[in-house]
C-alpha atoms as a PDB file:
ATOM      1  CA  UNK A   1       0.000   0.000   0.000  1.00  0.00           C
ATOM      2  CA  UNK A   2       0.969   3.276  -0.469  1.00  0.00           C
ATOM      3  CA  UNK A   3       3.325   4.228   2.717  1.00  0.00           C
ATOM      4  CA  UNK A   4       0.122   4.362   4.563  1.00  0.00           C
ATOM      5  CA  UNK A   5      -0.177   3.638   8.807  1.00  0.00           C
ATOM      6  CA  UNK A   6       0.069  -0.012  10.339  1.00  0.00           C
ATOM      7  CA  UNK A   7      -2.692  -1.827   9.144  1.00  0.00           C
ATOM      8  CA  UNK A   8      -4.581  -1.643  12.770  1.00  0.00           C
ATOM      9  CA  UNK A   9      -4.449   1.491  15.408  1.00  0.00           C
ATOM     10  CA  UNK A  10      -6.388   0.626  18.630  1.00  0.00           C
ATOM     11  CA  UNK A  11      -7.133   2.435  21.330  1.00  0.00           C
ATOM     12  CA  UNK A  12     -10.065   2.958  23.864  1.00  0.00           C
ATOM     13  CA  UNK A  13     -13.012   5.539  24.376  1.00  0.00           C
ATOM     14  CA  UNK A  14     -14.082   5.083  27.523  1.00  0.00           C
ATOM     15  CA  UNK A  15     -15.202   0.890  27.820  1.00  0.00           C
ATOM     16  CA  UNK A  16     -15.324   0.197  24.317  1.00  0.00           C
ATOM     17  CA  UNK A  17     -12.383  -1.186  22.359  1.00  0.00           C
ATOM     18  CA  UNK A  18     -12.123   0.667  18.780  1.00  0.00           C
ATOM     19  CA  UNK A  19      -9.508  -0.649  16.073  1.00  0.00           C
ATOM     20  CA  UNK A  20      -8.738   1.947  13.005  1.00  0.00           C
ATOM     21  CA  UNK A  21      -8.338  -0.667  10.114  1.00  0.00           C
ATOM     22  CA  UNK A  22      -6.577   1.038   7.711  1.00  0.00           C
ATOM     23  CA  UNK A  23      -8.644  -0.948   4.475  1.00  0.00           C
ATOM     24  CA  UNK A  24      -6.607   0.099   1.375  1.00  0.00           C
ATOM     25  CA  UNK A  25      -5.092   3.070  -0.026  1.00  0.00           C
ATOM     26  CA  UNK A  26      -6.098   5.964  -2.755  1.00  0.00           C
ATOM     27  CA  UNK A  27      -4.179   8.314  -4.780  1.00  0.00           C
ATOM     28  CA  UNK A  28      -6.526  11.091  -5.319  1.00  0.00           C
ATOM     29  CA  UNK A  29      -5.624  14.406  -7.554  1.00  0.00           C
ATOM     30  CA  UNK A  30      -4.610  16.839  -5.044  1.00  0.00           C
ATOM     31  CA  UNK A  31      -7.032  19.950  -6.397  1.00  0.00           C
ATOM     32  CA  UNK A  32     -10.226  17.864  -6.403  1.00  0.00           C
ATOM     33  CA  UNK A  33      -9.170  16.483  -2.945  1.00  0.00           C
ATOM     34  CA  UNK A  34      -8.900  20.593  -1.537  1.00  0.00           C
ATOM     35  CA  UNK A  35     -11.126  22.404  -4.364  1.00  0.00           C
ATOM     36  CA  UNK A  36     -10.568  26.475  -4.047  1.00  0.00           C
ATOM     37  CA  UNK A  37      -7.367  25.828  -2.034  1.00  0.00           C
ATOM     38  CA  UNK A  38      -4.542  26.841  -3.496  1.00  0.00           C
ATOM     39  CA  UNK A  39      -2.087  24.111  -4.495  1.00  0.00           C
ATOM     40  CA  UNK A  40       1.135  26.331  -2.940  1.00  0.00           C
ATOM     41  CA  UNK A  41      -0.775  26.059   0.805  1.00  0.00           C
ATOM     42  CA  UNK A  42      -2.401  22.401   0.524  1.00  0.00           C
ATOM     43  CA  UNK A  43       1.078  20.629  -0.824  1.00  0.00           C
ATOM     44  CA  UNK A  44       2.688  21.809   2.114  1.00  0.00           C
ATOM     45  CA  UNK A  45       0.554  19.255   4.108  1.00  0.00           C
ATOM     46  CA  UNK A  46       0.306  16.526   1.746  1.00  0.00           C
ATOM     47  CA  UNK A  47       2.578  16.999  -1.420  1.00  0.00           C
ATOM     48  CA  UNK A  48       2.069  15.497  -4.326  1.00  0.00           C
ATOM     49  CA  UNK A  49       3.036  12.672  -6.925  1.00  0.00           C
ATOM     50  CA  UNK A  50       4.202  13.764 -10.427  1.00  0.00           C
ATOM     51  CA  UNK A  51       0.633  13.053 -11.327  1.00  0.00           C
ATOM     52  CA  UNK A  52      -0.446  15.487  -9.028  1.00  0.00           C
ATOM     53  CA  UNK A  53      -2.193  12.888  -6.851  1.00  0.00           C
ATOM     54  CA  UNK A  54      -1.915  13.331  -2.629  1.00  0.00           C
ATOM     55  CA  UNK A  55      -2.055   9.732  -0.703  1.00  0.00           C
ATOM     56  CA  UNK A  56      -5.077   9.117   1.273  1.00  0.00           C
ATOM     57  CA  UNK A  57      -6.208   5.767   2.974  1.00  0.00           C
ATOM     58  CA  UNK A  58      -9.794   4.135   3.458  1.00  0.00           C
ATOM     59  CA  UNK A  59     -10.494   3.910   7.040  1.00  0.00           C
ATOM     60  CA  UNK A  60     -13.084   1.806   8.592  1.00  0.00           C
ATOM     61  CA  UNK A  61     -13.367   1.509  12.419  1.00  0.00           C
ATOM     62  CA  UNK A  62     -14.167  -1.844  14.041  1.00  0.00           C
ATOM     63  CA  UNK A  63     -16.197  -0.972  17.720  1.00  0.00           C
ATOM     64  CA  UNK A  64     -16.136  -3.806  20.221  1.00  0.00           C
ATOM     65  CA  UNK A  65     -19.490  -3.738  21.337  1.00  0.00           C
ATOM     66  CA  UNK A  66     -21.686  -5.872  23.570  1.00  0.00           C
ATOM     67  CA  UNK A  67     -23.977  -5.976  20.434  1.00  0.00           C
ATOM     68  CA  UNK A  68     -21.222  -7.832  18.816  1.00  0.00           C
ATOM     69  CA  UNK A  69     -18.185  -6.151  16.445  1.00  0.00           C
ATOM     70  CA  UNK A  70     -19.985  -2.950  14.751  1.00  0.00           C
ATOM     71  CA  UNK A  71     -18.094  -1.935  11.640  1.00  0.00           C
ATOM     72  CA  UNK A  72     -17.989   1.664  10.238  1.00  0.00           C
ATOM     73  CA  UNK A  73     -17.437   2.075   6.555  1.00  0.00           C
ATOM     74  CA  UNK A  74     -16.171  -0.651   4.414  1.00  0.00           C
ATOM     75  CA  UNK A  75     -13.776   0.409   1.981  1.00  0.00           C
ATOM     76  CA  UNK A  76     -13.838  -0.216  -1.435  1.00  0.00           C
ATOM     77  CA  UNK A  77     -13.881  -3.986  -1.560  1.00  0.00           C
ATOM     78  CA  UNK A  78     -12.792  -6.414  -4.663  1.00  0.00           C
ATOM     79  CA  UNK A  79     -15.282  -5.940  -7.324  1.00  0.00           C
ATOM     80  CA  UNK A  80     -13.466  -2.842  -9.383  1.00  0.00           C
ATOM     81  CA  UNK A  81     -11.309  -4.011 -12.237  1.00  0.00           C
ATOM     82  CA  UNK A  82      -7.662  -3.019 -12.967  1.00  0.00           C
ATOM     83  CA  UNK A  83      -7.827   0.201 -14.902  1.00  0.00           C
ATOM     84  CA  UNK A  84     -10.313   1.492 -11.746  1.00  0.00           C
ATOM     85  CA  UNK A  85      -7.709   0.964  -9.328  1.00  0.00           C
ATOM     86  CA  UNK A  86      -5.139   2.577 -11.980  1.00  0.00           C
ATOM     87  CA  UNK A  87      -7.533   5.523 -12.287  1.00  0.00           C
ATOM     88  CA  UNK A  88      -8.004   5.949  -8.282  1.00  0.00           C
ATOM     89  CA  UNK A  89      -4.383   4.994  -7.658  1.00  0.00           C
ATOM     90  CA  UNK A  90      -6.212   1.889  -5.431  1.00  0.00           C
ATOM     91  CA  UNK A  91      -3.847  -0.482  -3.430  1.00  0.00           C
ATOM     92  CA  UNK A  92      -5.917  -2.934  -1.330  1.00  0.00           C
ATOM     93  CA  UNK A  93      -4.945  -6.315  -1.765  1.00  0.00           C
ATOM     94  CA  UNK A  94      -4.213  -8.436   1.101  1.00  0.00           C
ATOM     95  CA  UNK A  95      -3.084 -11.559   1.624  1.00  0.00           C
ATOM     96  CA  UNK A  96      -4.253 -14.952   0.015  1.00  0.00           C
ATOM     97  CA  UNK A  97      -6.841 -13.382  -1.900  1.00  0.00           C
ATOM     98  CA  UNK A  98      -8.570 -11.342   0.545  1.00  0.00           C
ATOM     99  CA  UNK A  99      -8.637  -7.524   0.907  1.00  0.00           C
ATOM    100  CA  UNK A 100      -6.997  -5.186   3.164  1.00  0.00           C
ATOM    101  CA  UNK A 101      -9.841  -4.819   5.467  1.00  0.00           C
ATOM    102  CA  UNK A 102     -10.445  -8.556   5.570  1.00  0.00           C
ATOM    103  CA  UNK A 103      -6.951  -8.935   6.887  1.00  0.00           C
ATOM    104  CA  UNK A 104      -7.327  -5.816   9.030  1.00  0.00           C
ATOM    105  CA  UNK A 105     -10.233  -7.800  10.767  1.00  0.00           C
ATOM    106  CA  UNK A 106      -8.559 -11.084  11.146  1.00  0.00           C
ATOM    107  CA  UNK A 107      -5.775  -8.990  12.862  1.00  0.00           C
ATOM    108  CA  UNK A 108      -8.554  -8.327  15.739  1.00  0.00           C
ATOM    109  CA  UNK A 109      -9.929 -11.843  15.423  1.00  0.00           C
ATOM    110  CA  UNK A 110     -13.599 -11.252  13.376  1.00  0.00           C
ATOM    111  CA  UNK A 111     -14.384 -13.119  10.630  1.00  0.00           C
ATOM    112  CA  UNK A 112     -17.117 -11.071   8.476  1.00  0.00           C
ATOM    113  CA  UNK A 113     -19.300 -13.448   9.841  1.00  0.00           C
ATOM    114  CA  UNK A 114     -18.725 -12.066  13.139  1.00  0.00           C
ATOM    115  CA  UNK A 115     -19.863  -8.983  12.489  1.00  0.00           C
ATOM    116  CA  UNK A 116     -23.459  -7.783  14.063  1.00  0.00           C
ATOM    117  CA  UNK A 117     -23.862  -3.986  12.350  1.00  0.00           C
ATOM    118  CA  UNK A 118     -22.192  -2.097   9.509  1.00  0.00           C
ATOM    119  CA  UNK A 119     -22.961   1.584   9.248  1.00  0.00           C
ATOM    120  CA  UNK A 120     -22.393   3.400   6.269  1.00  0.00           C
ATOM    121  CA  UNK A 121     -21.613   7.343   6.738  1.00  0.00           C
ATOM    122  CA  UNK A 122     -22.441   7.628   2.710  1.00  0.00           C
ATOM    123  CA  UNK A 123     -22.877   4.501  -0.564  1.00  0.00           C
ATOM    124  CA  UNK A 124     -19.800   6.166  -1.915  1.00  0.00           C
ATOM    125  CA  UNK A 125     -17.577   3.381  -3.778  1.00  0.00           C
ATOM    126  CA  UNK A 126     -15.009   3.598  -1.539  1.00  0.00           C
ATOM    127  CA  UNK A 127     -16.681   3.879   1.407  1.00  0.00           C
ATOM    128  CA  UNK A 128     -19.125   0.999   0.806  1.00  0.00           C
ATOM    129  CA  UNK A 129     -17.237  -1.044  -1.625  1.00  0.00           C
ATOM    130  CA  UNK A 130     -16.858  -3.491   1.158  1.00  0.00           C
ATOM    131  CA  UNK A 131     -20.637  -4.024   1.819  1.00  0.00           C
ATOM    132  CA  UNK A 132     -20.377  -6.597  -1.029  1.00  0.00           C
ATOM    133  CA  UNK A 133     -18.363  -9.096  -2.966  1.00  0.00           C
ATOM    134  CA  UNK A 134     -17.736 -11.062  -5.921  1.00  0.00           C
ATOM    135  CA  UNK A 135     -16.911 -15.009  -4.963  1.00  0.00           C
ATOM    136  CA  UNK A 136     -14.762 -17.126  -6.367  1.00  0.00           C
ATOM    137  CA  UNK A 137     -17.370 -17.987  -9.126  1.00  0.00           C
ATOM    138  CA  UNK A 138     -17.973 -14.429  -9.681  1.00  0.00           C
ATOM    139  CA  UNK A 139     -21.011 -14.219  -8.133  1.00  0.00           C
ATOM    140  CA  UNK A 140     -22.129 -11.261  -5.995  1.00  0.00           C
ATOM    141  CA  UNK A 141     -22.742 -11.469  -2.531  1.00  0.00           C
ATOM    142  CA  UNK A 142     -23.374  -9.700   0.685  1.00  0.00           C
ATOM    143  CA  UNK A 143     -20.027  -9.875   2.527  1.00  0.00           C
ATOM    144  CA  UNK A 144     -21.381  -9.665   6.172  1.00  0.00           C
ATOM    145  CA  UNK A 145     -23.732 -12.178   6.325  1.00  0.00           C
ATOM    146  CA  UNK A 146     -25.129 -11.810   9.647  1.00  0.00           C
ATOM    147  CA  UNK A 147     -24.838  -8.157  10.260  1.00  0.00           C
ATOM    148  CA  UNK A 148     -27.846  -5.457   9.606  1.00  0.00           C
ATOM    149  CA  UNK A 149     -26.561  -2.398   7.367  1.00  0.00           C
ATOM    150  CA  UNK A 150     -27.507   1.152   8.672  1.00  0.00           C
ATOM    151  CA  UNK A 151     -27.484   4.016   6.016  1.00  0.00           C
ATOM    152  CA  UNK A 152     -29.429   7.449   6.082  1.00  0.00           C
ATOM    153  CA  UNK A 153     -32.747   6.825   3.941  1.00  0.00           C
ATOM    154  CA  UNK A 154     -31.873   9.862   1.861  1.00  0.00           C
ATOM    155  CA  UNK A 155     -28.887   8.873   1.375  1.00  0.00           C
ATOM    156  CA  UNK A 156     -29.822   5.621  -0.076  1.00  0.00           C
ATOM    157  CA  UNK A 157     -32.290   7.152  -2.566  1.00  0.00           C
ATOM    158  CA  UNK A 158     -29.612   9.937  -3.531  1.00  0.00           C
ATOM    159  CA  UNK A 159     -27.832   7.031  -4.223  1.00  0.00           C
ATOM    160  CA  UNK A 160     -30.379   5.003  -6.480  1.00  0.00           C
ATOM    161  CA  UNK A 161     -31.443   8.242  -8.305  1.00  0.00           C
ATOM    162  CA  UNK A 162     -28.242   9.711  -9.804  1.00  0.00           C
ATOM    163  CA  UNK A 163     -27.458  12.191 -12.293  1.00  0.00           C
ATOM    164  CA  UNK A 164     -24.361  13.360 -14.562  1.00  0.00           C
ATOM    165  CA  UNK A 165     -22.177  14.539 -11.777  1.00  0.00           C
ATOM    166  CA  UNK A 166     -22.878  11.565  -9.011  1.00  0.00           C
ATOM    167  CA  UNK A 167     -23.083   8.651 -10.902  1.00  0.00           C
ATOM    168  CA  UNK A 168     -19.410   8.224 -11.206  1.00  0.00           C
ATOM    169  CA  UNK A 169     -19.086   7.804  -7.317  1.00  0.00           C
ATOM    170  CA  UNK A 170     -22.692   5.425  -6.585  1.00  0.00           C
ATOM    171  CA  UNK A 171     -22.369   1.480  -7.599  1.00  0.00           C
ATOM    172  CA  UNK A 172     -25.734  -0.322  -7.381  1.00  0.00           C
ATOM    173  CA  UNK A 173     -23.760  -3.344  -7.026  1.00  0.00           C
ATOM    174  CA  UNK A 174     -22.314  -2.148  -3.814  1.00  0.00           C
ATOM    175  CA  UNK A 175     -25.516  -0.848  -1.819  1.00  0.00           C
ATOM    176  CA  UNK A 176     -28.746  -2.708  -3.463  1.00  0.00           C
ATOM    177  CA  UNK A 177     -28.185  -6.261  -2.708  1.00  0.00           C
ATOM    178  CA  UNK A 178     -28.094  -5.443   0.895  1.00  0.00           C
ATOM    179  CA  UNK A 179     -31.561  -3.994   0.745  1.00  0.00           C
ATOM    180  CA  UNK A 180     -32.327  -7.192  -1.444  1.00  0.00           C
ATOM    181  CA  UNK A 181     -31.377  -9.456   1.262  1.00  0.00           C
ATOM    182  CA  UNK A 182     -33.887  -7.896   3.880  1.00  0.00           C
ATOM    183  CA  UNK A 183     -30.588  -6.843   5.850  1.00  0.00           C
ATOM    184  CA  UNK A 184     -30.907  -3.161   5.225  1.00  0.00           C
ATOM    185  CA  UNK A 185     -32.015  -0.628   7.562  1.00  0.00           C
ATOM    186  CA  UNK A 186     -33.016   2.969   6.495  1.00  0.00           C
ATOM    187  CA  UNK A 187     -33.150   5.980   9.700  1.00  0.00           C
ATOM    188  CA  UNK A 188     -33.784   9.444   9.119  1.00  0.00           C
ATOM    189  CA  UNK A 189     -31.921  12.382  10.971  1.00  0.00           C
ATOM    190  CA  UNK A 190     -29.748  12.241  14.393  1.00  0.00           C
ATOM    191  CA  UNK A 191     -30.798   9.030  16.308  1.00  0.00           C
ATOM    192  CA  UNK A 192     -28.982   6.697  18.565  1.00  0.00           C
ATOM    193  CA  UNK A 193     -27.736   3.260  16.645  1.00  0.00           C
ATOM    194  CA  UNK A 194     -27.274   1.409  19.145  1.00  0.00           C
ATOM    195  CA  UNK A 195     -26.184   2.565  23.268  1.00  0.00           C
ATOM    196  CA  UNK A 196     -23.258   4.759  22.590  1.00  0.00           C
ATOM    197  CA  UNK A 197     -23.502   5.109  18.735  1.00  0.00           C
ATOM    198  CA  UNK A 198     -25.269   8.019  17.382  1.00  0.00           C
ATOM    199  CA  UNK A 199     -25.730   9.365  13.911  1.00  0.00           C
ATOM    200  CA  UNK A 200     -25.182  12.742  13.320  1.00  0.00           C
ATOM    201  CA  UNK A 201     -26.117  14.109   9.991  1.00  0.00           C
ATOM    202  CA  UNK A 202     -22.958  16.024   8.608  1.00  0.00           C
ATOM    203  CA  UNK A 203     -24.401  17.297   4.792  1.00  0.00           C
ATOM    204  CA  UNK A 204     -22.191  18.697   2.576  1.00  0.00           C
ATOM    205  CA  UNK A 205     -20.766  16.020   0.824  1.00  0.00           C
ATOM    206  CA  UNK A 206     -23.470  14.710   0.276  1.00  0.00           C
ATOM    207  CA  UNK A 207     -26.990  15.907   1.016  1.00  0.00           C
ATOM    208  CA  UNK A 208     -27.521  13.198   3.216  1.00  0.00           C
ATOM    209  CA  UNK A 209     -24.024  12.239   4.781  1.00  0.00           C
ATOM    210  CA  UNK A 210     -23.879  10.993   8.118  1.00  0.00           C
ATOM    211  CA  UNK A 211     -20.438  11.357  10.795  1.00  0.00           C
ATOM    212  CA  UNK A 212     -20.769   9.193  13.864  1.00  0.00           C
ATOM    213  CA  UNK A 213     -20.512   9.874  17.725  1.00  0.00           C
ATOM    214  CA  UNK A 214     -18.859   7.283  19.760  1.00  0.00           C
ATOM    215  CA  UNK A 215     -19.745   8.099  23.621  1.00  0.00           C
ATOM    216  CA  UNK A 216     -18.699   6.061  26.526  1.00  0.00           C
ATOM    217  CA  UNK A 217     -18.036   6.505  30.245  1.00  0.00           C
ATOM    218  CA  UNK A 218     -17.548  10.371  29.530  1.00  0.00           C
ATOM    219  CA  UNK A 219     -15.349  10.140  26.645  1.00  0.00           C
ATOM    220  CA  UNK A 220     -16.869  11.247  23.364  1.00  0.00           C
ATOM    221  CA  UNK A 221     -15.436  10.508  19.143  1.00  0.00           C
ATOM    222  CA  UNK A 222     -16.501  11.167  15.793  1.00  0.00           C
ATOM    223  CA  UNK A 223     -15.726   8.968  12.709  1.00  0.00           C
ATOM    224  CA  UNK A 224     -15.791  12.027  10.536  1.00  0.00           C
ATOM    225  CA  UNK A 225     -15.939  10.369   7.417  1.00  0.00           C
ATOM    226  CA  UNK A 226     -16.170  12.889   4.459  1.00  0.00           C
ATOM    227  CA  UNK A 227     -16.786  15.585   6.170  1.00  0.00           C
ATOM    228  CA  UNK A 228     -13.175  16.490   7.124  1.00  0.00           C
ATOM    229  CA  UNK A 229     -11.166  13.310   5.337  1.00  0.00           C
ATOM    230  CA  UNK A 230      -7.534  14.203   6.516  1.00  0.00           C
ATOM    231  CA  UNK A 231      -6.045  16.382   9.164  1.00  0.00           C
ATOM    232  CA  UNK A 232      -5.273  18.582   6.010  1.00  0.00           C
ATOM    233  CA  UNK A 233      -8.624  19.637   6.254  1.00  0.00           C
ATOM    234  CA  UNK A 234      -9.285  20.711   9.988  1.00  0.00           C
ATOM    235  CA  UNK A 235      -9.083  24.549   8.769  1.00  0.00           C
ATOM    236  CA  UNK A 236     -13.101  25.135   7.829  1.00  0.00           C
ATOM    237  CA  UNK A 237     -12.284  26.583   4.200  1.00  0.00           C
ATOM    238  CA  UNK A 238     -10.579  23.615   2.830  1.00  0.00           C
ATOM    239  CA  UNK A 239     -13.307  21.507   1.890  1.00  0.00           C
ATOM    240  CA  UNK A 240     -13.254  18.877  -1.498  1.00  0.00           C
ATOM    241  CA  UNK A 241     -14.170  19.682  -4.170  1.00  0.00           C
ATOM    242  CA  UNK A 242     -16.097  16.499  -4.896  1.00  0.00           C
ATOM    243  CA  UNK A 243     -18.431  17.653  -2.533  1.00  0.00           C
ATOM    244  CA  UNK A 244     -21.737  18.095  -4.081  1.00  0.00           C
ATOM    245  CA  UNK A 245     -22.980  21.043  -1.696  1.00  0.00           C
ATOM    246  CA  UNK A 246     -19.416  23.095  -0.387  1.00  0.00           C
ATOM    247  CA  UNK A 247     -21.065  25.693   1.409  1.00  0.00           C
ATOM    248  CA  UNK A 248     -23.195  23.150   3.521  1.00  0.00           C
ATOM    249  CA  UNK A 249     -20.368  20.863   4.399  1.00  0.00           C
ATOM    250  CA  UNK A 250     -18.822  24.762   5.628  1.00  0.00           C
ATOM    251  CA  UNK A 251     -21.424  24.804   7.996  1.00  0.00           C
ATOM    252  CA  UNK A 252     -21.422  21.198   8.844  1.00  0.00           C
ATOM    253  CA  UNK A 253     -17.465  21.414   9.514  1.00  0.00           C
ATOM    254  CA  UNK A 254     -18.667  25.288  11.995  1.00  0.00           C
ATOM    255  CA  UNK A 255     -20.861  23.037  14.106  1.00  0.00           C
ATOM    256  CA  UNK A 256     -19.228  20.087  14.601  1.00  0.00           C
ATOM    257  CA  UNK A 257     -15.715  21.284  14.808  1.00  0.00           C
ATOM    258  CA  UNK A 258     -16.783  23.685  17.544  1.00  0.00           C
ATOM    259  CA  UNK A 259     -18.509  21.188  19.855  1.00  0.00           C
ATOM    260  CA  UNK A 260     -15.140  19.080  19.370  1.00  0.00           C
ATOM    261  CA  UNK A 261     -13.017  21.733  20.863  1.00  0.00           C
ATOM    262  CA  UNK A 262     -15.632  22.540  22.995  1.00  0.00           C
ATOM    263  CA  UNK A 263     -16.255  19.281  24.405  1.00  0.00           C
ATOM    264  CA  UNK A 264     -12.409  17.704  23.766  1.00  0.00           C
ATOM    265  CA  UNK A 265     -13.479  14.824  21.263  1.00  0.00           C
ATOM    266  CA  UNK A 266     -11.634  13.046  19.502  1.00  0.00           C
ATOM    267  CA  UNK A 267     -11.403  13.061  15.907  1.00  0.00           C
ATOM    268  CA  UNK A 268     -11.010  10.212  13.313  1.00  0.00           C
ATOM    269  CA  UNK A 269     -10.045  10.938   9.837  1.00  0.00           C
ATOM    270  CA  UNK A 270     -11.187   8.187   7.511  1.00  0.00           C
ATOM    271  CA  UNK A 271      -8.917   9.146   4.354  1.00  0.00           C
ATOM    272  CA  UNK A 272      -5.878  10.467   6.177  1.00  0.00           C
ATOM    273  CA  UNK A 273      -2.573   8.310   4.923  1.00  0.00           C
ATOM    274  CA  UNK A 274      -0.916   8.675   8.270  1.00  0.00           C
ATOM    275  CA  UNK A 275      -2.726  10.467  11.049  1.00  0.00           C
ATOM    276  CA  UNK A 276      -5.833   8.152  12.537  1.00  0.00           C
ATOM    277  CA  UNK A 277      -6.940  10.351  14.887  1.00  0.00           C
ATOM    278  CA  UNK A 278      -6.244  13.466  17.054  1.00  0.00           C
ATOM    279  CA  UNK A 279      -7.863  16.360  19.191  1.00  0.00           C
ATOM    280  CA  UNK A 280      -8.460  20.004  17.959  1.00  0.00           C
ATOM    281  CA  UNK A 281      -7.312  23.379  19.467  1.00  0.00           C
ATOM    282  CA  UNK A 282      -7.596  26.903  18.066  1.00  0.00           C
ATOM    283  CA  UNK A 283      -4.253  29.096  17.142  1.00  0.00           C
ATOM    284  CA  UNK A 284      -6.443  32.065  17.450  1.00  0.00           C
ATOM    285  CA  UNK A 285      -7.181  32.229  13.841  1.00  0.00           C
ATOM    286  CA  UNK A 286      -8.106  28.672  12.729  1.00  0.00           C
ATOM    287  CA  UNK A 287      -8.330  25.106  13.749  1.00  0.00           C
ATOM    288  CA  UNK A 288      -5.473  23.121  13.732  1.00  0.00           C
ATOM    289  CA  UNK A 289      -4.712  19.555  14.817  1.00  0.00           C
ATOM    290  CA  UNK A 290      -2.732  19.714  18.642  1.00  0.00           C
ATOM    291  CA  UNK A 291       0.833  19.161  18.202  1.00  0.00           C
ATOM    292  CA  UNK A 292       1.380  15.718  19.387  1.00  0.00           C
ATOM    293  CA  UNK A 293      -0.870  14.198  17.599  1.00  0.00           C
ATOM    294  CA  UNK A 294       0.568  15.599  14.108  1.00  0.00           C
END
């Protein structure tokens, strides 16, 4: 993979267990990745190939939960073909066959079959690849056969209805046969999941995105998934430009960057090549990531 993290990060929030499985890498084109940003200030964080593609990693998070394992995001899985992954600059092959997050489990000890609940925080391909694969026969299948899937209904019928722009990013393949299997589960809005898992809609990205609070014995994180991907984009202007609505995912980023430094959470970065998680503070003009965890 490319130079990314050890394939696992734990660590604890309060009594639950949480293991950062770092499920693949990306080489993305550095403008798209910080739209209106200029190059000169975003390559200083992240520089770039001779392509002009920055390295970013697909992060799910594994939750040890008296449910049973709860997995957030799934990566981009095994169905794309080899001039996709040349495209995207993908690298997640693992060993014997199996994927990066399939070995990224195993690490932990779960099997897919293990696993009780996958949430989704959008059907993007890389962040949903995962839900699905194609056997050794080349058939399609859910991968977690015993776990319910948990998406934002409006995300799931952004994602069945797309148009020019968003097609490109939403696989049917990826998303549908979950709902076909009777394992799908649609909420609407900010709800608890499950005790100590709440969805908190973060649009922007999408319309109907979704970040994720992990609370437990007083300590509080959020998988931010899309809505800041790398510690590159803690400062509230740099925002993708593959996001669909920018100046919504500026307010998104206001709100829920300001309860973080308010209330000291902990922030994990699903896309960041290096840096799984870390705590904000404010230089008096911006957010920035604290020192030591740079």
């Amino acid at each position: 993979m490319n130079a990314l993290t050890p394939l696992v990060e734990s660590r604890t929030i309060g009594s639950l267990r949480v293991h950062a499985i770092q499920a693949g890498g990306q080489q993305l084109d550095g403008g798209a990745m910080f739209g209106v940003v200029p190059k000169p200030l975003w390559e200083r964080r992240i520089p770039a190939d001779a392509r002009n593609r920055i390295p970013l990693g697909m992060r799910c998070l594994l939750v040890e939960h008296p449910v049973g394992p709860i997995l957030i995001d799934t990566g981009l899985g095994n169905k794309e073909n080899p001039k996709f992954h040349d495209i995207y600059g993908v690298d997640n092959d693992g060993a014997n066959g199996r994927t990066a997050l399939e070995d990224g489990l195993a690490q932990v000890g779960v099997t897919p079959g293990d696993v009780a609940l996958i949430i989704n925080t959008h059907l993007h391909f890389d962040h949903a690849g995962g839900n699905t694969y194609l056997d050794a026969d080349g058939l399609l299948r859910v991968t977690f056969p015993n776990a319910r899937y948990v998406v934002q209904e409006g995300e799931y019928e952004y994602a069945t209805h797309t148009n020019e722009r968003t097609a490109a990013s939403y696989f049917e393949r990826n998303f549908v046969p979950t709902r076909e299997s009777g394992q799908l589960d649609l909420i609407r809005g900010d709800r608890e999941i499950v005790p100590g898992i709440h969805s908190l809609v973060t649009p922007g990205h999408t319309p109907h995105h979704q970040s994720l609070v992990i609370e437990s014995e007083g300590e509080t994180a959020i998988y931010l998934g899309d809505l800041v991907p790398t510690h590159a984009h803690v400062p509230l202007p740099w925002i993708m430009g593959y996001d669909v609505e920018p100046l919504v995912t500026l307010e998104s980023k206001r709100r829920v960057l300001a309860e973080a430094l308010a209330s000291n959470w902990e922030l994990i970065f699903e896309h960041d090549a290096s840096i799984p998680w870390g705590r904000l503070d404010w230089d008096g003009k911006a957010y920035v990531l604290r020192a030591d965890d740079r």
